[in-house]
N, C-alpha and C. Protein backbone atom coordinates (compact mmCIF):
# COMPACT_ATOMS: atom_id res chain seq x y z
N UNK A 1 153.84 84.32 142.76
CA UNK A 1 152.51 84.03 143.22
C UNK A 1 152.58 82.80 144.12
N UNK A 2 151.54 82.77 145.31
CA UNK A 2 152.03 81.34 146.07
C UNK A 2 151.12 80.64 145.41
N UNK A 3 151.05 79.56 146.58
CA UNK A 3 150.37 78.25 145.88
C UNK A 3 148.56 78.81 146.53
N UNK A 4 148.49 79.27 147.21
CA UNK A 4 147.40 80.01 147.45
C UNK A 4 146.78 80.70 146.11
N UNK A 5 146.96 80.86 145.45
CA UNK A 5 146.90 81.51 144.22
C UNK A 5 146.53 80.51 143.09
N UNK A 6 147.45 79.47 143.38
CA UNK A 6 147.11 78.58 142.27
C UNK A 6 146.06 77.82 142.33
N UNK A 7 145.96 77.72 143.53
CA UNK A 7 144.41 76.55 143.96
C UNK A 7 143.31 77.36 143.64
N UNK A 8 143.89 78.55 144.09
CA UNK A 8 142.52 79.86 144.14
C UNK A 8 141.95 79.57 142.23
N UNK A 9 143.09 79.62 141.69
CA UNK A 9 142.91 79.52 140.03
C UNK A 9 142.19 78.33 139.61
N UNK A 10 142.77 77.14 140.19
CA UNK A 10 142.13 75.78 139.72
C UNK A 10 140.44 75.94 140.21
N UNK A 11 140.42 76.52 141.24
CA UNK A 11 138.73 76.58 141.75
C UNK A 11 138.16 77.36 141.17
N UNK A 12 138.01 78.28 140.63
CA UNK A 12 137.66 79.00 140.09
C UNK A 12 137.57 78.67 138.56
N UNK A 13 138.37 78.02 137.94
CA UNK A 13 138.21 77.50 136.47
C UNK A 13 137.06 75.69 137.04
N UNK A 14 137.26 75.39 137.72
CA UNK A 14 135.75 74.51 138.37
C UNK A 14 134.83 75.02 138.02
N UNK A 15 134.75 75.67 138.91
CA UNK A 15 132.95 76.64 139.24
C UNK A 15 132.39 77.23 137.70
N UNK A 16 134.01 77.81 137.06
CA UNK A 16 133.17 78.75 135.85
C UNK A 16 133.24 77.39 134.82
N UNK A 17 133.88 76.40 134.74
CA UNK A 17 133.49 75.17 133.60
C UNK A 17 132.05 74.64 134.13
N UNK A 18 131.70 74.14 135.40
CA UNK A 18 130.84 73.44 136.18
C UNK A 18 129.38 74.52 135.69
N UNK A 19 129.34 75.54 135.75
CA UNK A 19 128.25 76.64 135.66
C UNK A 19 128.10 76.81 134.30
N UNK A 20 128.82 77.05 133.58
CA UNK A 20 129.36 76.84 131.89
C UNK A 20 128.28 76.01 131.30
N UNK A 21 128.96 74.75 131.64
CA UNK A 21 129.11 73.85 130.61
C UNK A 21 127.75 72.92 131.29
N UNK A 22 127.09 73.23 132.68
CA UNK A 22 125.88 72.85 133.01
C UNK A 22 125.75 71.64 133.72
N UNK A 23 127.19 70.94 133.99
CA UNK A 23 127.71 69.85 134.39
C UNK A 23 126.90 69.27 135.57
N UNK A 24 126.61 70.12 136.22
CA UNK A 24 125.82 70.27 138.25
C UNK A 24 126.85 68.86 138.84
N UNK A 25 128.10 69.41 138.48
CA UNK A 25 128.99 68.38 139.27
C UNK A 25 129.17 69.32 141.02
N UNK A 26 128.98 70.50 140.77
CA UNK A 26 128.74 71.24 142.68
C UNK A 26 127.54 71.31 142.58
N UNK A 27 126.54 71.16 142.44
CA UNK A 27 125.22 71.31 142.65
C UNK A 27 124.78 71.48 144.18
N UNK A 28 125.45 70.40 144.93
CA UNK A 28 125.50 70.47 146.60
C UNK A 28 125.80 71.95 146.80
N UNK A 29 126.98 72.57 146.59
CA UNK A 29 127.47 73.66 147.29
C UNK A 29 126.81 75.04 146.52
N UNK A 30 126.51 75.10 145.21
CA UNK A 30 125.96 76.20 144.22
C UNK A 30 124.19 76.11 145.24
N UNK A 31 123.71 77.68 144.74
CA UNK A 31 122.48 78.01 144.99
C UNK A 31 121.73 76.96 143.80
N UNK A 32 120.82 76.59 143.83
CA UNK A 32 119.74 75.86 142.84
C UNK A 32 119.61 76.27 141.89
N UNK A 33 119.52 78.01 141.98
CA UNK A 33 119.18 78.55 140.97
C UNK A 33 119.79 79.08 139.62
N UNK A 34 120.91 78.35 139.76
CA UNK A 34 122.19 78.68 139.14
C UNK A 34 122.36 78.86 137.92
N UNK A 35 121.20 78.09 137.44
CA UNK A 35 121.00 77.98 135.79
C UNK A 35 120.21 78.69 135.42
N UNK A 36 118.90 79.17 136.39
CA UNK A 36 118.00 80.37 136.14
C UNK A 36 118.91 81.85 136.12
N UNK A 37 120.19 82.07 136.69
CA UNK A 37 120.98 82.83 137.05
C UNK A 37 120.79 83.51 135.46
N UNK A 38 121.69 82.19 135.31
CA UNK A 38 122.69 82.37 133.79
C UNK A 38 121.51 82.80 132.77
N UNK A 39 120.72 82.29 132.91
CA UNK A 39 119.43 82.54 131.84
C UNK A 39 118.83 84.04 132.00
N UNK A 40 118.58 84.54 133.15
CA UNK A 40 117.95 85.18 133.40
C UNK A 40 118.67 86.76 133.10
N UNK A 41 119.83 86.42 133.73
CA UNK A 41 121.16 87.76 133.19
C UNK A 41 121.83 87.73 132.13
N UNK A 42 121.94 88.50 131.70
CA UNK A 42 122.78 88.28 130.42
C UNK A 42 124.19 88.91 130.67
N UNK A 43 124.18 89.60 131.90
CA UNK A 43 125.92 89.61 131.97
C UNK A 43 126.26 88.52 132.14
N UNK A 44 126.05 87.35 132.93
CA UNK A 44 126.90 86.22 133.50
C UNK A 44 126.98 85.75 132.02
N UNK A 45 126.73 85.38 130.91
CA UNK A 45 127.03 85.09 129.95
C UNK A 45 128.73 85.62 130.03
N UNK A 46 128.89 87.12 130.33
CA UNK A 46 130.47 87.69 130.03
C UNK A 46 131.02 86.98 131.22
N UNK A 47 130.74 87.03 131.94
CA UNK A 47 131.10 87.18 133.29
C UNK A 47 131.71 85.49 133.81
N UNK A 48 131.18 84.54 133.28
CA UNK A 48 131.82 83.28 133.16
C UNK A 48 133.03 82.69 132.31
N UNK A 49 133.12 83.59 131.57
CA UNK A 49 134.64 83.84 130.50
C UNK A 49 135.50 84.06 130.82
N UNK A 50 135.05 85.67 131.76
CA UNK A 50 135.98 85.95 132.06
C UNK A 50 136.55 85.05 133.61
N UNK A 51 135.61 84.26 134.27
CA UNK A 51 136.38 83.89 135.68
C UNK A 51 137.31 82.71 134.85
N UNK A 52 136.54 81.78 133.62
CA UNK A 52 138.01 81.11 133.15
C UNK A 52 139.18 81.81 132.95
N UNK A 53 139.37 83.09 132.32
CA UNK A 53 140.40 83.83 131.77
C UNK A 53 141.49 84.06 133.22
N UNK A 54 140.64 84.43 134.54
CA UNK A 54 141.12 84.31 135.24
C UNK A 54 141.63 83.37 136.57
N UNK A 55 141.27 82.27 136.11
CA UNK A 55 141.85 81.29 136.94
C UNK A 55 142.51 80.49 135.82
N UNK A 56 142.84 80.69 134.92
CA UNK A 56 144.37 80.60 133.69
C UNK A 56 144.92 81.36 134.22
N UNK A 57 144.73 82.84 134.15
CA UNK A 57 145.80 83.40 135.06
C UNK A 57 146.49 83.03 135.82
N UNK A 58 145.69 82.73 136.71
CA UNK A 58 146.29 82.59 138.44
C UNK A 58 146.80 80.89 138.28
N UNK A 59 146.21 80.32 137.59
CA UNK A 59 147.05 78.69 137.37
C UNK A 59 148.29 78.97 136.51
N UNK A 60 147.97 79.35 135.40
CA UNK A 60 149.35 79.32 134.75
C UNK A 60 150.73 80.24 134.78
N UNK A 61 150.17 81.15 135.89
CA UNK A 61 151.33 82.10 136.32
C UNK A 61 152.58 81.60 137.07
N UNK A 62 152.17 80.55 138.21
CA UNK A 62 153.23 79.60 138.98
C UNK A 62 153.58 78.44 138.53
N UNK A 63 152.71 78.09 137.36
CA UNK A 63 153.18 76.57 136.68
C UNK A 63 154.21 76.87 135.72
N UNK A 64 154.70 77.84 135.55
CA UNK A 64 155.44 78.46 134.55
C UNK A 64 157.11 77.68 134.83
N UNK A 65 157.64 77.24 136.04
CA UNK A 65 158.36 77.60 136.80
C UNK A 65 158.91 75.38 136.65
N UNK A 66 157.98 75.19 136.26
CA UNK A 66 158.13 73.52 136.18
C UNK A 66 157.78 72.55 135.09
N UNK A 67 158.92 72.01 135.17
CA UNK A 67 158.86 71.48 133.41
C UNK A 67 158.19 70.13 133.72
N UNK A 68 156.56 70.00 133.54
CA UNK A 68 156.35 69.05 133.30
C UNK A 68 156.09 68.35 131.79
N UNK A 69 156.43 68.55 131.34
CA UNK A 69 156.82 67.33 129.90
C UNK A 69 157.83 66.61 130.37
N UNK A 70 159.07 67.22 130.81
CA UNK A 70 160.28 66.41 131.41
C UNK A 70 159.08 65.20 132.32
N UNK A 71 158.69 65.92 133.47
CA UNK A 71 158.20 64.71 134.24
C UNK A 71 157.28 63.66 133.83
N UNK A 72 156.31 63.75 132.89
CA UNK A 72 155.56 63.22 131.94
C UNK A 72 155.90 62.32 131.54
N UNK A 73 157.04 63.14 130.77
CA UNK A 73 157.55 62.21 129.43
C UNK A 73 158.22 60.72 130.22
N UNK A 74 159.26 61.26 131.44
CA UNK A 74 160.12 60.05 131.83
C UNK A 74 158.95 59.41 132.55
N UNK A 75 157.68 59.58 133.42
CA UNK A 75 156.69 58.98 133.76
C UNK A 75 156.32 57.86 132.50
N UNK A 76 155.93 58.29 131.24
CA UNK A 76 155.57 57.77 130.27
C UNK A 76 156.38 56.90 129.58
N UNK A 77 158.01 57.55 129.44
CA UNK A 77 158.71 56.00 129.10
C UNK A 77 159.22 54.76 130.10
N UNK A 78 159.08 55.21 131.55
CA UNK A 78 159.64 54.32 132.04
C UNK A 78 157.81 52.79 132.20
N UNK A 79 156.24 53.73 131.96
CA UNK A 79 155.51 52.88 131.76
C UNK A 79 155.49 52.16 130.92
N UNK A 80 156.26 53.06 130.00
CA UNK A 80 156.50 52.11 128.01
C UNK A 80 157.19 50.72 128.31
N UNK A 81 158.33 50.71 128.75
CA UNK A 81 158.80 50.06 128.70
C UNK A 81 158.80 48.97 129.81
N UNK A 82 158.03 49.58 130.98
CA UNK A 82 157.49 48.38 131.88
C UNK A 82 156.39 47.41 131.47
N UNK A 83 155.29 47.91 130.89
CA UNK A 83 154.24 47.27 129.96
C UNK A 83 154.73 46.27 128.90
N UNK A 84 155.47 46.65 128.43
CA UNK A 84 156.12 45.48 127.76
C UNK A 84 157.17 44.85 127.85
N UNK A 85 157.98 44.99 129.20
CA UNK A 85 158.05 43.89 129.58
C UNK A 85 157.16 42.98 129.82
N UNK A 86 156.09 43.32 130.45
CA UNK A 86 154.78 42.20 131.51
C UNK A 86 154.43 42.03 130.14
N UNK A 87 154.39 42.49 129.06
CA UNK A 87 153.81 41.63 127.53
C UNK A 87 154.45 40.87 127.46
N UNK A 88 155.74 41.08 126.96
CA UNK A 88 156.76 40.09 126.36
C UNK A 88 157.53 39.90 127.41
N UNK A 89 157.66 38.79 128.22
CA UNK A 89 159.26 38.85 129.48
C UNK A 89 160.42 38.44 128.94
N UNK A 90 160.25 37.82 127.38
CA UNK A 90 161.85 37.70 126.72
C UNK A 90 162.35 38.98 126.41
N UNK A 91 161.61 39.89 126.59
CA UNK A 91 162.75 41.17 125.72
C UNK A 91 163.95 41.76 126.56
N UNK A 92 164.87 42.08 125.32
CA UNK A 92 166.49 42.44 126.38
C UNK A 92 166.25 43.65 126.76
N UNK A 93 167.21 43.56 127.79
CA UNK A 93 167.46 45.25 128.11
C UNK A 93 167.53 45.91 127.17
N UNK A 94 168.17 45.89 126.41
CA UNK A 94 168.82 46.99 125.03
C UNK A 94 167.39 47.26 124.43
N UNK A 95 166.26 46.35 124.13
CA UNK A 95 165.16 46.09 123.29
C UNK A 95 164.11 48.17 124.27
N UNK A 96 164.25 47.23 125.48
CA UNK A 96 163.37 47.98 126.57
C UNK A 96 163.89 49.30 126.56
N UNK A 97 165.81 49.70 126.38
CA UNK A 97 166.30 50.91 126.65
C UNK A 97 165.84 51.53 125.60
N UNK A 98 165.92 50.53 124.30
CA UNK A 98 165.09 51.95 122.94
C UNK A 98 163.77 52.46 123.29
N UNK A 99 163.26 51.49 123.85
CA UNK A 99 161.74 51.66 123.87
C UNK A 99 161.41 52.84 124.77
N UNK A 100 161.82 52.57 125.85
CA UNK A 100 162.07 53.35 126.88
C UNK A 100 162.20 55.32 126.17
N UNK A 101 163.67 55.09 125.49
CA UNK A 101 164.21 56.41 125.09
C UNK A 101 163.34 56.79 123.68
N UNK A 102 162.81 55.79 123.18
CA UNK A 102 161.07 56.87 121.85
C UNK A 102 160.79 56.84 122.68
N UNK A 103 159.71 56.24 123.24
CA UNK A 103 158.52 56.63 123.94
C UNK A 103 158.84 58.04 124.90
N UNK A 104 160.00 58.17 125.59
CA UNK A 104 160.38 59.46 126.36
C UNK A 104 160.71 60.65 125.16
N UNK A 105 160.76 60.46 124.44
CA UNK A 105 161.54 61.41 123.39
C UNK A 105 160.11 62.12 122.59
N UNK A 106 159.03 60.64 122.50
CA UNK A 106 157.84 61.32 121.91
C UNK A 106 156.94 61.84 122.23
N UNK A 107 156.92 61.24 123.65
CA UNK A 107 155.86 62.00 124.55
C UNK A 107 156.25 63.61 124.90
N UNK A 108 157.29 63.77 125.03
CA UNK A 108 158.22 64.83 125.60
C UNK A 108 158.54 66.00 124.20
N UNK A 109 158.19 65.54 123.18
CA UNK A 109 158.15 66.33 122.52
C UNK A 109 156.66 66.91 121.82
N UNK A 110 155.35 66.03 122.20
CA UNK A 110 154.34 66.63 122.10
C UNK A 110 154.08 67.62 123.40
N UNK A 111 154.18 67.07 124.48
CA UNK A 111 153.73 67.64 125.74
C UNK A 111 154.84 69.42 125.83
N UNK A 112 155.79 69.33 125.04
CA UNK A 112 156.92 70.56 125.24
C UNK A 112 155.98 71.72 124.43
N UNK A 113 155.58 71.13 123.67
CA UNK A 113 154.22 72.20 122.49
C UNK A 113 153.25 72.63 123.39
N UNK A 114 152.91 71.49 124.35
CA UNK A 114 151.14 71.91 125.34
C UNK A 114 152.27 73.05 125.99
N UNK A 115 153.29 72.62 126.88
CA UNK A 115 153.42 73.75 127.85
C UNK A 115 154.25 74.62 127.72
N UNK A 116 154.96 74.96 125.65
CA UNK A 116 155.14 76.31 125.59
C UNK A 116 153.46 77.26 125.15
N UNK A 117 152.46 76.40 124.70
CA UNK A 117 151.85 77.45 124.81
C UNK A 117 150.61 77.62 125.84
N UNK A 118 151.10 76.98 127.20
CA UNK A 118 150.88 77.32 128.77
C UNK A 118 151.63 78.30 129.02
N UNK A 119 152.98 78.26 129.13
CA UNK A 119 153.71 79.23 129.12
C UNK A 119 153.45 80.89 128.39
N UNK A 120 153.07 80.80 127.46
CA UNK A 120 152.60 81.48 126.36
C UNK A 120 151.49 82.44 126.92
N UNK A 121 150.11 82.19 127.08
CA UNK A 121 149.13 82.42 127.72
C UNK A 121 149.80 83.23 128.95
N UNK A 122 150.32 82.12 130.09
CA UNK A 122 150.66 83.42 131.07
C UNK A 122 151.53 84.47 131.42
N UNK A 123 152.24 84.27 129.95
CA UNK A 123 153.14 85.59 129.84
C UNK A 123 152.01 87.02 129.10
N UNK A 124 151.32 86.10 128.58
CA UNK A 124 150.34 87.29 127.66
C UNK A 124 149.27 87.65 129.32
N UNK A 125 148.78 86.93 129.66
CA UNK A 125 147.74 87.30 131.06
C UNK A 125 148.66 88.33 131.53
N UNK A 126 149.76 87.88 131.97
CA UNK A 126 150.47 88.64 133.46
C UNK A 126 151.18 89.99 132.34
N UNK A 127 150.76 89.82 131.27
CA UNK A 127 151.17 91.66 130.73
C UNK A 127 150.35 92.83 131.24
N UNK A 128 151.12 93.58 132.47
CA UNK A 128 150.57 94.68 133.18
C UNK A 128 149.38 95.07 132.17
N UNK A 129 149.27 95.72 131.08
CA UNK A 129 147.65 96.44 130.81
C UNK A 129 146.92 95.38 130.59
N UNK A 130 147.25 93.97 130.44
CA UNK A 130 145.83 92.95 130.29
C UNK A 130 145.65 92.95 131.32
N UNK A 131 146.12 92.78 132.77
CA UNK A 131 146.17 92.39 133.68
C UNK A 131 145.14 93.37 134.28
N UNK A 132 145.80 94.28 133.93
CA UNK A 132 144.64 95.35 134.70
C UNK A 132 143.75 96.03 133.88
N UNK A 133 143.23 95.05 132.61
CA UNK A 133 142.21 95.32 132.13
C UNK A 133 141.20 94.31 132.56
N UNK A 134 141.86 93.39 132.61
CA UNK A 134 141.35 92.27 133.10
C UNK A 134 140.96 92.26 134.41
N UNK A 135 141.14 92.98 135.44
CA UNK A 135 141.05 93.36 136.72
C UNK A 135 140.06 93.99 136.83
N UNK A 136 139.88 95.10 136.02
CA UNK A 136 138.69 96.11 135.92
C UNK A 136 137.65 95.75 135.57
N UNK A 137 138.00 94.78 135.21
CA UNK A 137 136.41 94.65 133.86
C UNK A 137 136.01 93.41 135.27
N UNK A 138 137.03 92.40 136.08
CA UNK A 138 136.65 91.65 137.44
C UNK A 138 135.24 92.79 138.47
N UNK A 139 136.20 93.43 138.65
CA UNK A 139 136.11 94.66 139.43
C UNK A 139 134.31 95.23 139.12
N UNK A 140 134.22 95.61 137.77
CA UNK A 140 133.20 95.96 137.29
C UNK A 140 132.03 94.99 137.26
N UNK A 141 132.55 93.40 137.03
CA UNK A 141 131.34 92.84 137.34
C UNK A 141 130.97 92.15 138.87
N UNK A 142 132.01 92.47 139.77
CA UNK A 142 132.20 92.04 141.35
C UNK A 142 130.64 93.17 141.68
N UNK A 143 131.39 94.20 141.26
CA UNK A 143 130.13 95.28 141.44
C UNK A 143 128.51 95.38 141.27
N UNK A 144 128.42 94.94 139.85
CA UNK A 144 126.86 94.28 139.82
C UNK A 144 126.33 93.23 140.12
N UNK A 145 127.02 92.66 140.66
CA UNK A 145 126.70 91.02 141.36
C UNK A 145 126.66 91.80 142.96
N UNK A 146 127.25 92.55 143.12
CA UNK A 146 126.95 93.18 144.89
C UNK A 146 125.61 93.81 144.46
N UNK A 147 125.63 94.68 144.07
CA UNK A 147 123.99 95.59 143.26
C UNK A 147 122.79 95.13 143.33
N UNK A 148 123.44 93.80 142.25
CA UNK A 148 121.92 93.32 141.58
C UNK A 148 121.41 92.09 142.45
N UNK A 149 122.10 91.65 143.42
CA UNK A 149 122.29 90.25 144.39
C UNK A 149 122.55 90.58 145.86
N UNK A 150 121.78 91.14 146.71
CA UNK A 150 122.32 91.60 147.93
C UNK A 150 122.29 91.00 148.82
């Protein structure tokens, strides 16, 4: 999938949290009526689920491919152990290298849990019959939003 895909995913999990959750963080770019929408239909109730379901898809299909806990984690110990230096400026190297190697070891082993079950998710999405159940049922409500909204 390109990166076209992935942005496409991140925007789309926007719009359907932003419309969701009632935020009016796009309020500028959304119709006004956006909340009368949701009220007024009772598909968009389904129909906002599913655009999260699918911009997980489309995000977590190419993130699959990059280990960020690795990058995290060494982000996170090399702050560990810079922070305290600027706390303490007597501490030794040796003091800073432990610190350094928990703090990388612990961060890196919570964050390895978040993104096997990132990983997880878009192996289950990108399984051909979800995929194209999941497509259809897109498909099916692309359709009454052309219908019922012209």
């Amino acid at each position: 999938m390109s990166a076209a895909g992935f942005f496409v995913g991140i925007g789309i999990i926007i719009v359907a949290a932003d419309i969701t959750l009632s935020l009016n963080l796009l309020a500028s770019f959304s119709p006004p009526s956006t909340a009368d929408l949701v009220a007024a239909d009772s598909y968009l109730r389904f129909y906002l689920p599913l655009m999260l379901v699918l911009g997980v898809l489309l995000f977590a299909r190419p993130i699959r491919n990059i280990r960020w806990a690795s990058l995290v984690a060494l982000t996170g110990g090399l702050l560990a152990a810079y922070y305290l230096r600027v706390l303490f400026p007597t501490l030794t190297t040796l003091i800073l290298g432990v610190v350094f190697i928990v703090a990388t070891v612990a961060i890196y082993t919570l964050l390895r849990f978040v993104e096997d079950l990132v990983e997880f998710i878009g192996t289950v999405l990108a399984f051909p019959p979800i995929a194209v159940g999941i497509g259809l049922v897109s498909l099916y409500f692309g359709i009454i939003i052309i219908t019922r909204f012209p």
